[in-house]
C-alpha atoms as a PDB file:
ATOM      1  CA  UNK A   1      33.975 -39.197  -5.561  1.00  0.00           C
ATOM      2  CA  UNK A   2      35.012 -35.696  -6.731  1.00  0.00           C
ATOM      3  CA  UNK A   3      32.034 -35.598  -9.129  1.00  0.00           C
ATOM      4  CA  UNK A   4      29.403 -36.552  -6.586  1.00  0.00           C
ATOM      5  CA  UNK A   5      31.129 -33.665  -4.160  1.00  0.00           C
ATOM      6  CA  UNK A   6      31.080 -31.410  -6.588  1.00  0.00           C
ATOM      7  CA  UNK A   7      27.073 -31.922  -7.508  1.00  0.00           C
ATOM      8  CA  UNK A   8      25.858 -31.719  -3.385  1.00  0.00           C
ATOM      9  CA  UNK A   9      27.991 -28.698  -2.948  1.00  0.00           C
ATOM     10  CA  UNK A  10      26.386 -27.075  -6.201  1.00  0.00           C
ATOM     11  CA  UNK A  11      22.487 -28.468  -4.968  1.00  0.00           C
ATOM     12  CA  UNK A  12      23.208 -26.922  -1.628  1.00  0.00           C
ATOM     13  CA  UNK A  13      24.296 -23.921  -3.300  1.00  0.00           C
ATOM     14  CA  UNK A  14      21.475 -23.786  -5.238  1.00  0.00           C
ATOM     15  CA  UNK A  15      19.497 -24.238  -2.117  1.00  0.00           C
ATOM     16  CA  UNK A  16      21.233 -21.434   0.189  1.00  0.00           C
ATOM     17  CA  UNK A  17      20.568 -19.194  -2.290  1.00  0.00           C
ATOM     18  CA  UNK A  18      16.809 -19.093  -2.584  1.00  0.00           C
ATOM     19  CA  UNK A  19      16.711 -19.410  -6.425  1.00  0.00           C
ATOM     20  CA  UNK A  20      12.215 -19.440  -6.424  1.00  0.00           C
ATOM     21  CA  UNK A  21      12.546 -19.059 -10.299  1.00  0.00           C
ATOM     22  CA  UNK A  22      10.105 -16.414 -11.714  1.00  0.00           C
ATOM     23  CA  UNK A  23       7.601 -15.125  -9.918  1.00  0.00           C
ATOM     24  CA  UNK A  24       4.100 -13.726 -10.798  1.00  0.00           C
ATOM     25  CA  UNK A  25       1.409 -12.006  -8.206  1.00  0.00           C
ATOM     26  CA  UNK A  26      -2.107 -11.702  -9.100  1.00  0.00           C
ATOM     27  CA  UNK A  27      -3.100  -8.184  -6.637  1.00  0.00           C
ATOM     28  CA  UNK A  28      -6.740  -7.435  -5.488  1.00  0.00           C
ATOM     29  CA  UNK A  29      -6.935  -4.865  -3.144  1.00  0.00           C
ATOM     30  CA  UNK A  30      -8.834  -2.709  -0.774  1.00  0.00           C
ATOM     31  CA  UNK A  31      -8.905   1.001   0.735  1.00  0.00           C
ATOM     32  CA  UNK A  32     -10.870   2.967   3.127  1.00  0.00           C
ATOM     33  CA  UNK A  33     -14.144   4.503   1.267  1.00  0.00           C
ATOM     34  CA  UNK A  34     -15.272   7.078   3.375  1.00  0.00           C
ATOM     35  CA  UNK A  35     -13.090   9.488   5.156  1.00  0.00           C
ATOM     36  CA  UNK A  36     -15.440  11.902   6.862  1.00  0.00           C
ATOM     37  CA  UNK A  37     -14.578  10.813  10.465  1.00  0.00           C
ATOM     38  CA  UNK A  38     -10.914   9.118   9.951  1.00  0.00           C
ATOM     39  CA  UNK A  39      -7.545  10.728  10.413  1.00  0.00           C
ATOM     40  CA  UNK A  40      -5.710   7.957   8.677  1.00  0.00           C
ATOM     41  CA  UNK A  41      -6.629   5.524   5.359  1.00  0.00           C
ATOM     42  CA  UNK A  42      -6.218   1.924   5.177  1.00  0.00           C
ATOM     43  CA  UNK A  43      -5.178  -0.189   2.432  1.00  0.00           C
ATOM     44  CA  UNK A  44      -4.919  -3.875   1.966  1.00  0.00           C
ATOM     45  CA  UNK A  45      -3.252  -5.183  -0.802  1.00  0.00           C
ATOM     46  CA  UNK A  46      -3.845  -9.474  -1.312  1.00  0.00           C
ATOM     47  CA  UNK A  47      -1.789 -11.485  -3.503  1.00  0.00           C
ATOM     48  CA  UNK A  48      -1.163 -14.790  -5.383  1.00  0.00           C
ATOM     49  CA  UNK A  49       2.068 -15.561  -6.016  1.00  0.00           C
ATOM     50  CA  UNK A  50       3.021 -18.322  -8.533  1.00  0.00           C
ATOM     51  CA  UNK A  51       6.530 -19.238  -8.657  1.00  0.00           C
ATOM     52  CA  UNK A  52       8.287 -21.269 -10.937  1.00  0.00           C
ATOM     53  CA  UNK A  53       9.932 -23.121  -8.502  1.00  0.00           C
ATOM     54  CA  UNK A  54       8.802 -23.781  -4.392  1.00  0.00           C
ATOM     55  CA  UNK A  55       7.168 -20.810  -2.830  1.00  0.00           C
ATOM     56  CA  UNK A  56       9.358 -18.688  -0.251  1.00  0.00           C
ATOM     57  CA  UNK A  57       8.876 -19.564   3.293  1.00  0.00           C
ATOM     58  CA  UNK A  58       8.535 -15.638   3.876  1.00  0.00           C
ATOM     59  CA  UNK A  59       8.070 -12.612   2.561  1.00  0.00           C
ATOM     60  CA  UNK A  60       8.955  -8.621   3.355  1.00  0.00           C
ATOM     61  CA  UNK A  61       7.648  -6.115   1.604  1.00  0.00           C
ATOM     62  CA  UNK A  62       8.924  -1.994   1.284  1.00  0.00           C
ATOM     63  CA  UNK A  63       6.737   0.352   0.462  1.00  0.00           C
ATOM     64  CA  UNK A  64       7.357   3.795  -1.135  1.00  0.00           C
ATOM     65  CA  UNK A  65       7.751   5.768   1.876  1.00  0.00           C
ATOM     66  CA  UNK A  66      10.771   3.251   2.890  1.00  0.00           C
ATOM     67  CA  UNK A  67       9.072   1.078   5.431  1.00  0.00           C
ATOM     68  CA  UNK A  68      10.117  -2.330   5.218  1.00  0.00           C
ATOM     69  CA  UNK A  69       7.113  -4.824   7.122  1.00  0.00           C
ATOM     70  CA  UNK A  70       6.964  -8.900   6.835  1.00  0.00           C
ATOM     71  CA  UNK A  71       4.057  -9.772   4.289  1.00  0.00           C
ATOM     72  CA  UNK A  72       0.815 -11.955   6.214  1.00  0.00           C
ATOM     73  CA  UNK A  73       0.781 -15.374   4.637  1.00  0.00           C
ATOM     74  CA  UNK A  74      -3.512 -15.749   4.405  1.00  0.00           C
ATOM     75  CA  UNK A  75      -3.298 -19.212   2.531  1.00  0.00           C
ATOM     76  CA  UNK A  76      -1.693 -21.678  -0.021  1.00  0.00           C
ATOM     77  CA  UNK A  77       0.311 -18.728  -1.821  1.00  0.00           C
ATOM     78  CA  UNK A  78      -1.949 -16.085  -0.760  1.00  0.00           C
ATOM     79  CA  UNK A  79      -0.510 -13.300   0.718  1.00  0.00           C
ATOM     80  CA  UNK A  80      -1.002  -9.619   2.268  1.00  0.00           C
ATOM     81  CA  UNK A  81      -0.074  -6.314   3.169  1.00  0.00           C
ATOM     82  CA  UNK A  82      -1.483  -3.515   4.399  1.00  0.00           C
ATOM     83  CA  UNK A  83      -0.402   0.321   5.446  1.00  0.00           C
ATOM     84  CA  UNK A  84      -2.210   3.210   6.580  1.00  0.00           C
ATOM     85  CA  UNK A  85      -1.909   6.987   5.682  1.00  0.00           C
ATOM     86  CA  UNK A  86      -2.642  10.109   6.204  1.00  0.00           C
ATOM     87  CA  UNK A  87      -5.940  11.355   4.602  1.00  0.00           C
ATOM     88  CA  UNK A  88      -4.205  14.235   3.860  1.00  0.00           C
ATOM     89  CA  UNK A  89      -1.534  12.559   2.386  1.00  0.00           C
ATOM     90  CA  UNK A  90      -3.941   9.852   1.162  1.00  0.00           C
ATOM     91  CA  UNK A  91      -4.839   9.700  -3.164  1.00  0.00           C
ATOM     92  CA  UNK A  92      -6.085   7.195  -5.219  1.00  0.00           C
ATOM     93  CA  UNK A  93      -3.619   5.618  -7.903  1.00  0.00           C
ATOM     94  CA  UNK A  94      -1.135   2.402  -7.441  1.00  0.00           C
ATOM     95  CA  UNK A  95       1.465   1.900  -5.208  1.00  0.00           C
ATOM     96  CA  UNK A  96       4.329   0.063  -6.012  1.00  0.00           C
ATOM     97  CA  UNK A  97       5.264  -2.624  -3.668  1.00  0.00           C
ATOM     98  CA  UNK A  98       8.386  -4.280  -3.465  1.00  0.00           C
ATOM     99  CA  UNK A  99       8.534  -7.897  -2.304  1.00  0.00           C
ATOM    100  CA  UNK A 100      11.915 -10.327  -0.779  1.00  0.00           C
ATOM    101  CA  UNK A 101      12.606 -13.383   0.411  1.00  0.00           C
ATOM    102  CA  UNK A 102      14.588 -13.610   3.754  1.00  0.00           C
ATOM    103  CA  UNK A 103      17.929 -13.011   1.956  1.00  0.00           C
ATOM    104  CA  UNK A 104      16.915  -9.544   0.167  1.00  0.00           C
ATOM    105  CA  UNK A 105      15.507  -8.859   3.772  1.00  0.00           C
ATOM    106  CA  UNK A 106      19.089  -9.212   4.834  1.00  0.00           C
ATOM    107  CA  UNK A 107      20.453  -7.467   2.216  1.00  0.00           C
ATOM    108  CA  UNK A 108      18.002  -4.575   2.903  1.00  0.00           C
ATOM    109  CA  UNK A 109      18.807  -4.571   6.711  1.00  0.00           C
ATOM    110  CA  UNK A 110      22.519  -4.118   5.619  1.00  0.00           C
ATOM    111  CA  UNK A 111      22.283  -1.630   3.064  1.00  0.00           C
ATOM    112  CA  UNK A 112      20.133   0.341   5.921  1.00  0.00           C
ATOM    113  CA  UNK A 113      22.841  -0.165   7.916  1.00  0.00           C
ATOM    114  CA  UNK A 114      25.433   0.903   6.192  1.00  0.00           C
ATOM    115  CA  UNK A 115      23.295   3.916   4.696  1.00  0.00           C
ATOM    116  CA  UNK A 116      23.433   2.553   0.953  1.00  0.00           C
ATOM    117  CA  UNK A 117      20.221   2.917  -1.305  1.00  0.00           C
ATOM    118  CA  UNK A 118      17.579   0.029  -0.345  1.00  0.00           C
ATOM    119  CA  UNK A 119      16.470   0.916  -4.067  1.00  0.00           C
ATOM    120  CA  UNK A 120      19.978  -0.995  -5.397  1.00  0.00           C
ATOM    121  CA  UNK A 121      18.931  -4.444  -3.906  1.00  0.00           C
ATOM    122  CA  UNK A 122      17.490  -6.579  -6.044  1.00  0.00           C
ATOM    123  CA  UNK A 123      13.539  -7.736  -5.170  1.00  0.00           C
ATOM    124  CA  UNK A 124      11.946 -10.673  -5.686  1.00  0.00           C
ATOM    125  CA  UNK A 125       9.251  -8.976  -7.698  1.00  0.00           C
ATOM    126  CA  UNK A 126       7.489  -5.648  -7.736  1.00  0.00           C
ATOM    127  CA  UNK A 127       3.861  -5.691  -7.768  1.00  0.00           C
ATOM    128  CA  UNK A 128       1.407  -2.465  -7.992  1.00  0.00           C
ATOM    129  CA  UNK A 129      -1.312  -2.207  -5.802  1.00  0.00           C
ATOM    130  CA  UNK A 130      -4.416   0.005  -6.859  1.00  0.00           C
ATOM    131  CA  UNK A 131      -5.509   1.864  -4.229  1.00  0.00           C
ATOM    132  CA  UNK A 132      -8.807   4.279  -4.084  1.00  0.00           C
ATOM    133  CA  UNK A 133      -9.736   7.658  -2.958  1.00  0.00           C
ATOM    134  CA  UNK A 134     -12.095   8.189  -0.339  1.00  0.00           C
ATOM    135  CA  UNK A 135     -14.972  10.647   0.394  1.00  0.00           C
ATOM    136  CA  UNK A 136     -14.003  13.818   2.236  1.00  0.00           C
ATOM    137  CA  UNK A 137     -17.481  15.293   2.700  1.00  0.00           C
ATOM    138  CA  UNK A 138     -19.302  17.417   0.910  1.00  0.00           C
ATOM    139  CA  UNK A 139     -17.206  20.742  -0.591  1.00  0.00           C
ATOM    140  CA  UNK A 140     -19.602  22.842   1.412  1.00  0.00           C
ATOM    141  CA  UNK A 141     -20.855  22.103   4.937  1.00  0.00           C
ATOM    142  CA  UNK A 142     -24.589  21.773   5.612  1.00  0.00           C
ATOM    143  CA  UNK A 143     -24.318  24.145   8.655  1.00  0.00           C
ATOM    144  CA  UNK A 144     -22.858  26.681   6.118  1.00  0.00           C
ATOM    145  CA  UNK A 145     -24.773  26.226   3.627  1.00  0.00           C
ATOM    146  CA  UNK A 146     -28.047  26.669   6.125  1.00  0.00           C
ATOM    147  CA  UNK A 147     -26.485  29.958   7.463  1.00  0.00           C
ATOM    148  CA  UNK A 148     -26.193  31.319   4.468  1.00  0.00           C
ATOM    149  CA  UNK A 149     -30.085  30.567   3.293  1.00  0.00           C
ATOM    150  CA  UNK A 150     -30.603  31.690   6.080  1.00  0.00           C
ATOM    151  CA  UNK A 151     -29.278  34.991   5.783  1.00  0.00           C
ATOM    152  CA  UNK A 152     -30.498  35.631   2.181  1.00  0.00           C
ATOM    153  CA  UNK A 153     -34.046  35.088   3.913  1.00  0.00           C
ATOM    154  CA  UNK A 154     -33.570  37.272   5.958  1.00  0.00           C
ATOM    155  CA  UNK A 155     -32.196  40.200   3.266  1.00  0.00           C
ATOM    156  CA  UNK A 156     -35.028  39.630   1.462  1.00  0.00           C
ATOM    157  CA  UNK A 157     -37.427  40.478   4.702  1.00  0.00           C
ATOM    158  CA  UNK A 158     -35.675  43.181   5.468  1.00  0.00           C
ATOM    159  CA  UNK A 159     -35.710  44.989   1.938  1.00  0.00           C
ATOM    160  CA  UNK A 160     -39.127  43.509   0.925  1.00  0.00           C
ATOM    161  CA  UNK A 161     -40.642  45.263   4.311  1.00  0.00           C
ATOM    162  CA  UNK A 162     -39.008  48.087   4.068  1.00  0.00           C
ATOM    163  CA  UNK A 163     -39.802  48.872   0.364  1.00  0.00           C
ATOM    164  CA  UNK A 164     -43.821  48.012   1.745  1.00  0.00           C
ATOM    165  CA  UNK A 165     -43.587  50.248   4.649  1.00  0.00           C
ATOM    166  CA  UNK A 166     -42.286  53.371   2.485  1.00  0.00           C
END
């Protein structure tokens, strides 16, 4: 009787505790392109996970600016987040993401609480999202540019007539 006690209480141990094994993402993502009108970026960042064991129910994900948001289930183990920026802030490179089930969400919450470091709570998995730059314009404005044509033109006129006329 002990025995058979002893092996529900370690299954529902092993249960409770959201053991998902190992954990692999496959990331494909996707930023704004062309920033010439925007005041903020976009990125979308969509995942596979593959997990040893069953999938989590949910998922939370912190970002590097601290932000903690719930991940968008999109499918059968397909998953995504997304975050706006800044343009100014905005650059191209990867962003590390950091991914937990509802426990490390908990855990999070707590060490927010209590003003501990979210970085010393253990994630699920990290993945890296690769995000892109977008256009900013031209370097020089059109308007500019014309003014200044302009304005050579009209040097040129000037000294060109007066060298005629003398």
């Amino acid at each position: 009787m002990s025995r058979q006690l002893f092996a529900i209480c370690l299954i529902a141990a092993v249960c409770a505790s959201g053991v998902y094994g190992s954990c692999k993402a496959t990331v494909s993502s996707f930023s704004t392109q062309d920033a010439t009108i925007l005041t903020q970026l976009a990125h979308v960042g969509e995942f596979t996970l593959q997990c040893s064991g069953s999938a989590p129910a949910s998922l939370f994900a912190e970002f590097p600016c601290g932000k903690v948001l719930p991940v968008a289930k999109v499918g059968d183990n397909k998953y995504q987040v997304s975050w706006v920026e800044d343009i100014k802030q905005g650059s191209s490179g990867n962003v590390q993401v950091r991914l937990f089930d509802e426990d490390g969400y908990a855990n999070v919450r707590k060490a927010q609480r209590d003003g501990d470091k979210v970085s010393s709570v253990k994630s699920l998995l990290d993945i890296s999202v690769p995000t892109k730059g977008a256009y900013k314009g031209p370097w020089i404005k059109a308007e500019l540019l014309a003014a200044f044509l302009v304005g050579g033109f009209a040097y040129f006129a000037f000294t060109t007539k007066g060298k005629v006329q003398s």
